[in-house]
Every structure is written in C-alpha cells, then in structure tokens.
Protein backbone atom coordinates (compact mmCIF):
# COMPACT_ATOMS: atom_id res chain seq x y z
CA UNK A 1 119.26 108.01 116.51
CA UNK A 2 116.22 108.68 118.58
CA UNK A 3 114.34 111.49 119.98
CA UNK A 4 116.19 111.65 122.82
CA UNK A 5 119.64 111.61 120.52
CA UNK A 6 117.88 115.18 118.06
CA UNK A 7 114.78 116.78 118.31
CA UNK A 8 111.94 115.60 116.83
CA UNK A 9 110.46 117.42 113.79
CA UNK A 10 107.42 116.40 111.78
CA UNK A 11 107.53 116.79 108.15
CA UNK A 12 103.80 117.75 106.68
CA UNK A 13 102.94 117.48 102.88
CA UNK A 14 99.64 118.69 102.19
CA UNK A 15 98.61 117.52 98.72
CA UNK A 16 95.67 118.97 96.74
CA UNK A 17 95.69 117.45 93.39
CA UNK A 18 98.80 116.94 92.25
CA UNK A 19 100.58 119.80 93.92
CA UNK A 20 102.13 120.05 97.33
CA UNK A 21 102.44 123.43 99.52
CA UNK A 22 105.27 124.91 99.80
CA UNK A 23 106.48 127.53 102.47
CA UNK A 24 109.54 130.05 102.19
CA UNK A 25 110.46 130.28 105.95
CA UNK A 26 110.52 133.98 107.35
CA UNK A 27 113.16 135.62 109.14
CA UNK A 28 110.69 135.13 112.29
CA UNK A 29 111.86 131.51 112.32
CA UNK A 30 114.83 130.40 114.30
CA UNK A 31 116.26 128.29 111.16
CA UNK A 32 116.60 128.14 107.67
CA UNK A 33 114.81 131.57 107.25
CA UNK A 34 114.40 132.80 103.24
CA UNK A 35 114.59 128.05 102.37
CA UNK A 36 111.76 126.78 101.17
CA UNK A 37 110.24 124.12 103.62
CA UNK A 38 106.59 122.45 104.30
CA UNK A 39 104.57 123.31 107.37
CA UNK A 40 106.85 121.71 110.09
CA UNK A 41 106.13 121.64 114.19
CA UNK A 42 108.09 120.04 116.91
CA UNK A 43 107.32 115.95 117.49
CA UNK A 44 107.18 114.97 121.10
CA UNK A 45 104.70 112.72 121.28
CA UNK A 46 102.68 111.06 118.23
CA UNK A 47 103.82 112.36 114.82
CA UNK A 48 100.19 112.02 113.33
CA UNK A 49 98.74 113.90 116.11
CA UNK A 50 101.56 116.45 116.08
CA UNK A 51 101.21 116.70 112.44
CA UNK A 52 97.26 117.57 112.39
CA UNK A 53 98.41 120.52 115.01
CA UNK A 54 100.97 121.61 112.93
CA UNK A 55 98.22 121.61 110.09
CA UNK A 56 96.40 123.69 111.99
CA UNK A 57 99.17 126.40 113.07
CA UNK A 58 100.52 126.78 109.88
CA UNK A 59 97.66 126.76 107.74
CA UNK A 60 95.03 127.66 109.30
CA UNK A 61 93.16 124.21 108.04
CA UNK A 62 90.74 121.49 110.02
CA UNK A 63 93.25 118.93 110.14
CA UNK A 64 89.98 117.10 110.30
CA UNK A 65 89.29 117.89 107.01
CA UNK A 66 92.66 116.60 105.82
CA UNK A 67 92.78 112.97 105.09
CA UNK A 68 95.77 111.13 105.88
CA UNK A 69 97.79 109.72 103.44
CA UNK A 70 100.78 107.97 104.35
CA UNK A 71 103.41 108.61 107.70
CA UNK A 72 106.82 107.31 106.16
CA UNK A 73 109.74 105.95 107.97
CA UNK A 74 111.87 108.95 110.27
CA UNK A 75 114.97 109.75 109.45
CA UNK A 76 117.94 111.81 111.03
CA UNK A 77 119.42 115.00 109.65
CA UNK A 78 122.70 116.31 111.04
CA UNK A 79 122.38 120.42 110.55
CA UNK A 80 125.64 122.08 110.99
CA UNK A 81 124.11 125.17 112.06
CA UNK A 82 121.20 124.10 114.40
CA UNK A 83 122.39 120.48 115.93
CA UNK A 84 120.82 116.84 115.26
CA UNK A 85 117.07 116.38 114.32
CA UNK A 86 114.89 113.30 113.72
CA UNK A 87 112.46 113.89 110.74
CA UNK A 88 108.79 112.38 110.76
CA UNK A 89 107.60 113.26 107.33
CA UNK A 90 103.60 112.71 107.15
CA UNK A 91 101.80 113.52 103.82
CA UNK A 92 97.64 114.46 103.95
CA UNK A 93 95.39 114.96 101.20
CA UNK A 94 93.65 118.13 101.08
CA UNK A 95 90.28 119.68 100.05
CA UNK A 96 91.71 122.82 99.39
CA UNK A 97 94.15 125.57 98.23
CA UNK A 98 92.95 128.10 100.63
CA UNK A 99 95.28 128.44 103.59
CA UNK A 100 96.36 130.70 105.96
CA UNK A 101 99.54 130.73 106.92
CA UNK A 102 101.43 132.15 110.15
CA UNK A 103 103.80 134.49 110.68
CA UNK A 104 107.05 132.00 110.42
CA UNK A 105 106.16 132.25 106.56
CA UNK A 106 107.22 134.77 104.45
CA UNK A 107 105.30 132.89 101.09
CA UNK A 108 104.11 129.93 100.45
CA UNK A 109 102.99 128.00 96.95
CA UNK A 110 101.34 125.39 95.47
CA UNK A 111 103.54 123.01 93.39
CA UNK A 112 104.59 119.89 92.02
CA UNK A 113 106.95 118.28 94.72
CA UNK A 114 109.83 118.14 91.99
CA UNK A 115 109.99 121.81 92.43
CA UNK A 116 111.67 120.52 95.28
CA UNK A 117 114.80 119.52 93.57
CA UNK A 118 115.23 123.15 91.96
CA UNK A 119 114.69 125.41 95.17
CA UNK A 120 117.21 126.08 98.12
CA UNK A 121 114.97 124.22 101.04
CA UNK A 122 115.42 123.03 104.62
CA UNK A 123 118.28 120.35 104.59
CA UNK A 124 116.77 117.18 103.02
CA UNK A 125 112.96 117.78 101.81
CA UNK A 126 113.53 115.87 99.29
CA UNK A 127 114.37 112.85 101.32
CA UNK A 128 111.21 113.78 103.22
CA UNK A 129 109.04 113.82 100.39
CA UNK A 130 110.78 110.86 99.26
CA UNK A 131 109.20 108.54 102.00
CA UNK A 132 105.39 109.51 101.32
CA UNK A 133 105.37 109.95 97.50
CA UNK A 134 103.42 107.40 95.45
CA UNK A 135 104.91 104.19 94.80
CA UNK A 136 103.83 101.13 92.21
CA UNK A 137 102.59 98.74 95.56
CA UNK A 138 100.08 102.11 96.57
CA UNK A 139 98.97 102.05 92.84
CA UNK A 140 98.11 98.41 92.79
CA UNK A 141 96.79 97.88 96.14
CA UNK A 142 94.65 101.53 96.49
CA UNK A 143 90.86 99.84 96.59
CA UNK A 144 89.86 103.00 97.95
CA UNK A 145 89.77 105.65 95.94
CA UNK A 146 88.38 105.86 91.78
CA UNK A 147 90.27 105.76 88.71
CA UNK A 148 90.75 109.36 88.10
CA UNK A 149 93.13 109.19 92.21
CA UNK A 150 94.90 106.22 91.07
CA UNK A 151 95.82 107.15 87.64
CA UNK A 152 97.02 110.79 88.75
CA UNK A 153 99.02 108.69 91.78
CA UNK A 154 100.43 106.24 88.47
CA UNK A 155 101.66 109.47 86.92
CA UNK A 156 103.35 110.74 89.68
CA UNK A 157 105.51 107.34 89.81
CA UNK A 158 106.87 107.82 87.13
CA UNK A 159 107.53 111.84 87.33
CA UNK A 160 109.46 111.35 90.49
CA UNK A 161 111.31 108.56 89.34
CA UNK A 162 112.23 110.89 86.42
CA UNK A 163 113.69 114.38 88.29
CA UNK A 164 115.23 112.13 90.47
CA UNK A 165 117.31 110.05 87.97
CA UNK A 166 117.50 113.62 86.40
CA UNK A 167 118.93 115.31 89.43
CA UNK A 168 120.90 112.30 90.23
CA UNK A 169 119.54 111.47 93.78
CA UNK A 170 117.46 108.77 95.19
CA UNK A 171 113.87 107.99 93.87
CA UNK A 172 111.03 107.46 95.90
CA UNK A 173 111.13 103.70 94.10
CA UNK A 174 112.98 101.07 92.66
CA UNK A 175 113.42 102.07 89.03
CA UNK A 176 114.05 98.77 87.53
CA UNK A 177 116.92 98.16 84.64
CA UNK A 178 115.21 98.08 81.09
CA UNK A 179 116.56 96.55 78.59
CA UNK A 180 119.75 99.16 78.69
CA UNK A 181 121.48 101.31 81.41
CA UNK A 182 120.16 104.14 80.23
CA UNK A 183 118.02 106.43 81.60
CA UNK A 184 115.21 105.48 78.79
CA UNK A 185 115.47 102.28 79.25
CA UNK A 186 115.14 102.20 83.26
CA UNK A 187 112.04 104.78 82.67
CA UNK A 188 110.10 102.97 80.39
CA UNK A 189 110.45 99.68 82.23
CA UNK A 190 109.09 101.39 85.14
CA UNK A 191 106.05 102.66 83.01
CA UNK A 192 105.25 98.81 82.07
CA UNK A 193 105.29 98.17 85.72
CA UNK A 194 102.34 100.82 86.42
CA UNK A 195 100.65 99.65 83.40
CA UNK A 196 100.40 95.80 84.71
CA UNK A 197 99.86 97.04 88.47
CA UNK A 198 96.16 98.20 87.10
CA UNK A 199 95.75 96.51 83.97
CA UNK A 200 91.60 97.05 84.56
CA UNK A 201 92.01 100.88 84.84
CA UNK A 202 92.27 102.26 81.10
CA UNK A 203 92.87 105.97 82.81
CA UNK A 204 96.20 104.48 84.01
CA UNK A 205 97.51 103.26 80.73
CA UNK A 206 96.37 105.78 78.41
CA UNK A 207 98.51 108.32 81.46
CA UNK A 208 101.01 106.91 81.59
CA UNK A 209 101.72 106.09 77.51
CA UNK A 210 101.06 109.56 77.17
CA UNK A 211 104.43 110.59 79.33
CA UNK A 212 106.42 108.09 77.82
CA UNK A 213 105.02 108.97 73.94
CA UNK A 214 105.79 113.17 74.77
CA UNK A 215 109.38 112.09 75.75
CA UNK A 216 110.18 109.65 73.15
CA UNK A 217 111.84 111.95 70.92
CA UNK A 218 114.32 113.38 73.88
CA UNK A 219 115.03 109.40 75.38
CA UNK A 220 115.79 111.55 78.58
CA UNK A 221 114.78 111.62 82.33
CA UNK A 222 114.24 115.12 82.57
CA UNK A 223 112.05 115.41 79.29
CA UNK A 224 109.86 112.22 80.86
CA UNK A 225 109.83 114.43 84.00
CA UNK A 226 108.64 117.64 81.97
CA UNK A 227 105.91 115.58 79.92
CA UNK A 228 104.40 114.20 83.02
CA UNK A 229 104.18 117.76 85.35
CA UNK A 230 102.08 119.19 82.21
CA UNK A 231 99.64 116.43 81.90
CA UNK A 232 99.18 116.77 85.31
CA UNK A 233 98.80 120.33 85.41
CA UNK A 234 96.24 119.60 83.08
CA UNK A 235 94.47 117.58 84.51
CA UNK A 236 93.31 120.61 87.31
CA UNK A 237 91.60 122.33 84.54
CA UNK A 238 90.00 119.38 82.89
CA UNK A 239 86.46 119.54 84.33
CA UNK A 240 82.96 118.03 83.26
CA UNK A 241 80.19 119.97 82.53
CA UNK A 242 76.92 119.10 84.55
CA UNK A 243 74.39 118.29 82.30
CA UNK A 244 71.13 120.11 83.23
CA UNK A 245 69.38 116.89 84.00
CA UNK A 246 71.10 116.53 87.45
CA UNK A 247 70.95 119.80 88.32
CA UNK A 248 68.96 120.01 91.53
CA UNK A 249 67.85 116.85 90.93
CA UNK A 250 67.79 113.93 93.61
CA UNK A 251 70.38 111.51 92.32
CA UNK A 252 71.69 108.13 93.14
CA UNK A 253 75.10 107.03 93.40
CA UNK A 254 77.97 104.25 94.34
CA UNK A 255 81.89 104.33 95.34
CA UNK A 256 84.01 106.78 95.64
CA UNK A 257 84.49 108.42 92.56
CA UNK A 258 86.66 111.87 92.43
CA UNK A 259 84.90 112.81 88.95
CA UNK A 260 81.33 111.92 90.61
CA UNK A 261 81.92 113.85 93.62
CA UNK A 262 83.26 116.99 91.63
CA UNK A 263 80.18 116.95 89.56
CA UNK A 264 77.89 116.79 92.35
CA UNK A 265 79.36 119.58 94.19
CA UNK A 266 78.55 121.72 91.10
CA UNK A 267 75.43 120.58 90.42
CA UNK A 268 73.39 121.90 93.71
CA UNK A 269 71.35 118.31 93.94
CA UNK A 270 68.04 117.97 95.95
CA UNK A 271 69.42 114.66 97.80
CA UNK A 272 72.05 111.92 97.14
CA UNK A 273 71.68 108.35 97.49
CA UNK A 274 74.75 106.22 97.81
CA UNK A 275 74.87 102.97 97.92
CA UNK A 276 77.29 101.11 100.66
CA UNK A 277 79.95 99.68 97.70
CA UNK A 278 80.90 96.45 99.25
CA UNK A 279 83.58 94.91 99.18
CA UNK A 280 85.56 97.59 100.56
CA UNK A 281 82.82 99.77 101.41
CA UNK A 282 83.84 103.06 99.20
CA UNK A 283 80.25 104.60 99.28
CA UNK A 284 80.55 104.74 103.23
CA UNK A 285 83.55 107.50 103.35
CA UNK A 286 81.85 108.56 99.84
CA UNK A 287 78.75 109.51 101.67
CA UNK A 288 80.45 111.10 104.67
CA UNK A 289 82.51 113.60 102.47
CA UNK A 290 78.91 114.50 100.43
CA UNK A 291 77.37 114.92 103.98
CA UNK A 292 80.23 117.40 104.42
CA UNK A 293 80.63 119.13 101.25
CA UNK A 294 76.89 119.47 100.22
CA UNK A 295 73.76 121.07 102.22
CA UNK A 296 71.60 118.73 100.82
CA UNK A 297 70.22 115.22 102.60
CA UNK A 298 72.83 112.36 102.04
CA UNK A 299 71.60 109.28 102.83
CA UNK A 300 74.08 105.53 102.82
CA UNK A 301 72.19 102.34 102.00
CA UNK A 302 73.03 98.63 102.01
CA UNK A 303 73.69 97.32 98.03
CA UNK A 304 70.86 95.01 98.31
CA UNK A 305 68.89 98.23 98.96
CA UNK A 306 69.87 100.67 96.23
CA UNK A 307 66.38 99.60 93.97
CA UNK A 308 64.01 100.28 97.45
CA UNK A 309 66.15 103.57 97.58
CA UNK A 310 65.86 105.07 94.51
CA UNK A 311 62.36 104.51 94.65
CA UNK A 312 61.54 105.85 98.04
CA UNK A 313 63.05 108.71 97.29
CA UNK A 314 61.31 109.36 93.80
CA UNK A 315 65.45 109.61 92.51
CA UNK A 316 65.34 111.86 89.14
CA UNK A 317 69.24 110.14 87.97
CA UNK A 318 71.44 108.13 88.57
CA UNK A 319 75.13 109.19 88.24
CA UNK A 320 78.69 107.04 88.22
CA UNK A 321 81.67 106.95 87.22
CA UNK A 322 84.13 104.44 85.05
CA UNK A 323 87.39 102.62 85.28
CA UNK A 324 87.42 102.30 81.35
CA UNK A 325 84.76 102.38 78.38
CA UNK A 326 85.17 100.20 76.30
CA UNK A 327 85.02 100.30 72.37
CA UNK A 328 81.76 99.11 72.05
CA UNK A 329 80.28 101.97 74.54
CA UNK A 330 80.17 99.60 77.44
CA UNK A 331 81.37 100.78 81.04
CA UNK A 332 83.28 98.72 83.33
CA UNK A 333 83.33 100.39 87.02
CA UNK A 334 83.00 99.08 90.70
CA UNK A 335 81.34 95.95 90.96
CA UNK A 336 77.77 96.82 92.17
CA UNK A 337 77.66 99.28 89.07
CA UNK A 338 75.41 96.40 87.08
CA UNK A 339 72.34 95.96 90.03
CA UNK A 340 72.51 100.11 90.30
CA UNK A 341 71.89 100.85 86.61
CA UNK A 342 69.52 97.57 86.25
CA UNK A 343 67.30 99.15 89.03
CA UNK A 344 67.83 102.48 87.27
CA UNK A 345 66.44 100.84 84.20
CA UNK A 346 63.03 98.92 85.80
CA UNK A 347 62.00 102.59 87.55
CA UNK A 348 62.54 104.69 84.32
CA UNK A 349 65.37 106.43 86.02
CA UNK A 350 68.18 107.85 83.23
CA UNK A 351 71.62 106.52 84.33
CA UNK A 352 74.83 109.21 83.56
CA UNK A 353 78.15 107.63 83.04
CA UNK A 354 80.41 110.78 84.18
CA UNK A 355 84.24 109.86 82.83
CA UNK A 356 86.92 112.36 81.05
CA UNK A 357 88.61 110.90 77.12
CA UNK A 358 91.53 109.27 79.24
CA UNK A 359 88.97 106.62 79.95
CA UNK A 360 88.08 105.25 76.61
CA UNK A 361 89.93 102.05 76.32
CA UNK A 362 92.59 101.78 74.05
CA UNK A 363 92.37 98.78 71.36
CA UNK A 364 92.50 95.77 72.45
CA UNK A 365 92.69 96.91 76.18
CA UNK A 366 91.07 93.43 78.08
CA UNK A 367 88.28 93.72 80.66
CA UNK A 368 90.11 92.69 84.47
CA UNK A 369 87.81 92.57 87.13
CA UNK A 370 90.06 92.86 89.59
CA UNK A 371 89.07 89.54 91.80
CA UNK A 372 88.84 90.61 95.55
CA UNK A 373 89.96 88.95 99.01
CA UNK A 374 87.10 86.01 99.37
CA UNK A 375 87.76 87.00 103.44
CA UNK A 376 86.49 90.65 102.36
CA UNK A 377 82.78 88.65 101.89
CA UNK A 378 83.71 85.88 103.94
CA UNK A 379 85.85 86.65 106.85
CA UNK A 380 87.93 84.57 108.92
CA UNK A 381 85.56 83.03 110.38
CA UNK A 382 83.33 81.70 107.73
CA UNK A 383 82.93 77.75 107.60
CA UNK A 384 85.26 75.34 105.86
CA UNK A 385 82.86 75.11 103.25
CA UNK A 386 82.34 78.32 102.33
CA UNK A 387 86.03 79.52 102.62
C-alpha cells in the first residue's frame, strides 16, 4: 500500500528520559476520540518534516529543540471505522516535559511506552512504537551520546522485549532462544547480548544484571518487565549534587556527557570550554546544546587546543564524565579524557569526575577501548601507507 492506496499519518514519539507522551484523543477529533494515541498529523509530503509540524501543533514545542531519533519503516492499518491509512511512526528526543497541547486532546501523560500494551489506543501504537524503540545494533553502534543514554537505551531492550513476550505480541527485537523455550531463558539470553554489545560501558552491565537479578525469583517476562520500568523510573530522580567548587566557576569540558551537561545546567558556570572530542566529534553538538541551555559564553576548541584553552581562559575546573571506574579509582571515559586532565594537572586546575554508583565496575569487569573506524582519522582518501 501507498499513499495514494490510505492516507498518510505520521506517528510522533516524543521521549524525555525514559518516558514517552501520551495523548487521550478528545471528542473534537474525527477518530478514535476517548483512545490513547501520540501527537499524530496528516503525511503528504516528508514524514520528518510533517512530524516536526505536528510537534509543533500538538505540543506546543520547537521541533527544533527536539532531536531526532529514529523514522522507522511505514506500515498500513486497515480501520474498520475510518478506511485505510499508511503509518510513518518517527520518535524525537526531548528536552522537556512541558507541553502544551491542543484542543484534539482531552489529557495527555508521560509514561513508559509499555503502558502502551495496557491502555485502549489508536489501532496499532504498539506496532508504531515498535519500529523506533531501542534495539541491541543502536546500543552497540550509538558513538554519540555518554554512558548514562546508552545504558538507559540497554534497559529499555530488554523491558520491551519483556511486556511484549508478556502480552504475547511482537517485540521491537529478536529475542534469541536461551538455553530453554521459556520465557527466562529467551530473556536472559537477550541480557548477555546487551552486556557484550558494550562490554567497555560498566553502566550497561551493572543495568542490566540488576533487571535480570530483581526478576530471578519470578523466572517471568512480566516480572523482568516490572524490575526494569522501576529502575528506570529511578533513574529520573537520581541526580548529582554540584559541588560548590564549580559553581559559577569557568569550567572545562569534553563529549557529550548527559550527567556533565545536567550538572552544568545547575551549577550557573561563568564559561564552558569544550573540547572538539574527535573521533566522532561529541563536544561539537555538546557545545551547541550548552550554547542553548546556558547564558553563559560557550566556546568549542580543537583537542590539540584544550591546554592553550584552559589557560586563556584562567579555567577554575575541569569537569567529565565516565564510562566505568574502575576498582582501583581509575576512570576510563572518551578517548581525549587523558591530554584534558594531564593539562588540568600542569596548570593546577582540579579535575571532577561526575558519574552515579552504576558506574563503578564490577569485579573483574576488563578495560575495552572500544577501537574506532581508522577512516574516522584517516578518511578515504588517505595514502596506501597510512590506511
């Protein structure tokens, strides 16, 4: 089926932690009124485009300050009621709970997709949701974002794959066969899989061996499920304290760490440095969002820069986060990490290490560096020699 064969709807998760929004359709709507839905708008043209309008309609949001996600694959759905219709489901991350919604909602809510399974929504949300949640390949392949985003994305794996086992429909992955044909079995399998997809990342394991330890006495999909929506509801109210010493100081930074970020905003600093964060280049879109989100200068520089930086602007701290600690106190984080701190060190400029319990290593947890792409450095056109 194509547009031409249904209408064209686009499907629009807006994610802000680990919750999506939900909207209970009002009677102004011409379908589906008192179902619970997501903030939906008609697709003519490009679904991305048409999904950053509906953002705006239905929310009252910047789609602009919305940060796109994943689009998954359409799909048609065939409503008795209301004809044919050709579903683009688009998921964003954003900055806020705050919205505003119009009058073709009669309430909306913050939750964790599951709820979807439990409510009477729009025919097939589910299978909406379905095609943008997180999946093992966007675990082991995100480059972009820090730990604390990729283990919260590891944990929501494995709670989908749970309520939908549960709930006996399709899961938004594979869920391998364990050692039985149980539910347990198929569950715990897939846990292993997260756990080798970012062996470096100690956040991930201790997660995710945290969901599977709560549910161990049950051996069911639905108490897996359970164990992993309250660690993640957890997680919301889990904050760091600033220490004093970066408050309204001028600090320096690298990447693109969600704990970092959070801190900063809290802090009121003077000015942020950030270092670039190559390869990859984190500490660009890093910067950007500070630029946004503080009133304070933010200023980018190259790595090979970051010691002339901190020094021309008389830097106070210097603040990071971590992928793991490690049992003797040691920190492994985004490769540049090393030449920040060491230039930290030679100006007499304290270095923070900002990073919740989740992140101390486990015993015996090994130190993976996660090799990159040599064409990240290289490119494809560097000479034989080099490549």
């Amino acid at each position: 089926m194509s547009d031409a064969d249904g209408a064209g709807v686009v499907s629009v998760f807006l994610r802000h932690g680990s919750d999506v929004l939900l909207c209970r359709r009002s009677e102004a709507v011409g379908s589906g009124s008192g179902r619970w839905g997501v903030v939906a708008g008609h697709a003519g043209g490009d679904p991305e485009r048409l999904a950053r309008e509906a953002v705006r309609e239905g929310t009252g949001l910047d789609p602009g300050d919305c940060s796109p996600v994943r689009r998954g694959a359409s799909f048609p759905v065939e409503d008795p009621d209301h004809g044919a219709w050709r579903v683009h489901p688009v998921l964003f991350d954003c900055p806020t709970r705050e919205v505003t919604t119009n009058r073709g909602t009669a309430a909306q809510e913050w939750v964790q997709p599951t709820a979807i399974l439990d409510r009477e929504t729009v025919p097939r949300l589910w299978e909406s949701y379905r095609r943008v949640a997180p999946t093992v390949a966007a675990v082991r392949e995100d480059r972009e974002h820090g730990s604390e985003y990729v283990s919260r994305r590891a944990v929501e794996v494995l709670r989908d794959a749970a309520a939908a086992l549960a709930a006996g429909v399709d899961a938004p992955v594979a869920v391998p066969d364990g050692e039985g044909e149980d539910e347990w079995s198929r569950l715990t399998a897939l846990a292993a899989g997260l756990l080798g997809a970012r062996a470096s990342i100690a956040v991930v394991a201790n997660r995710v061996n945290r969901v599977t330890f709560e549910a161990r006495g049950d051996r069911e999909a639905s108490a897996v499920r359970h164990a992993a929506e309250r660690l993640l509801a957890g997680l919301d109210d889990a904050r760091i304290e600033a220490p004093d010493a970066l408050r309204g100081a001028t600090v320096g930074t690298l990447s693109h760490s969600g704990t970092v970020r959070d801190l900063l905003a809290r802090c009121d600093p003077t000015e942020v440095v950030i270092a670039e964060s190559r390869p990859g280049g984190e500490g660009r879109a890093a910067g950007a969002a500070l630029a946004d989100t503080l009133a304070v200068d933010v200023t980018l520089c190259g790595d090979a820069g970051v010691a002339h930086a901190l020094d021309a602007c008389d830097a106070d701290a210097v603040l990071v986060g971590a992928d793991a600690v490690l049992a003797d106190g040691s920190v492994v984080n985004k490769v540049g990490t090393r030449t920040l701190a060491s230039a930290a060190a030679a100006q007499d400029v304290p270095v923070h290490v900002a990073a919740h319990a989740d992140k101390v290593a486990p015993p015996g947890h090994g130190v993976d560096l996660e090799p990159r792409d040599p064409d990240e450095l290289l490119g494809a056109d560097a000479p034989a020699a080099l490549g």
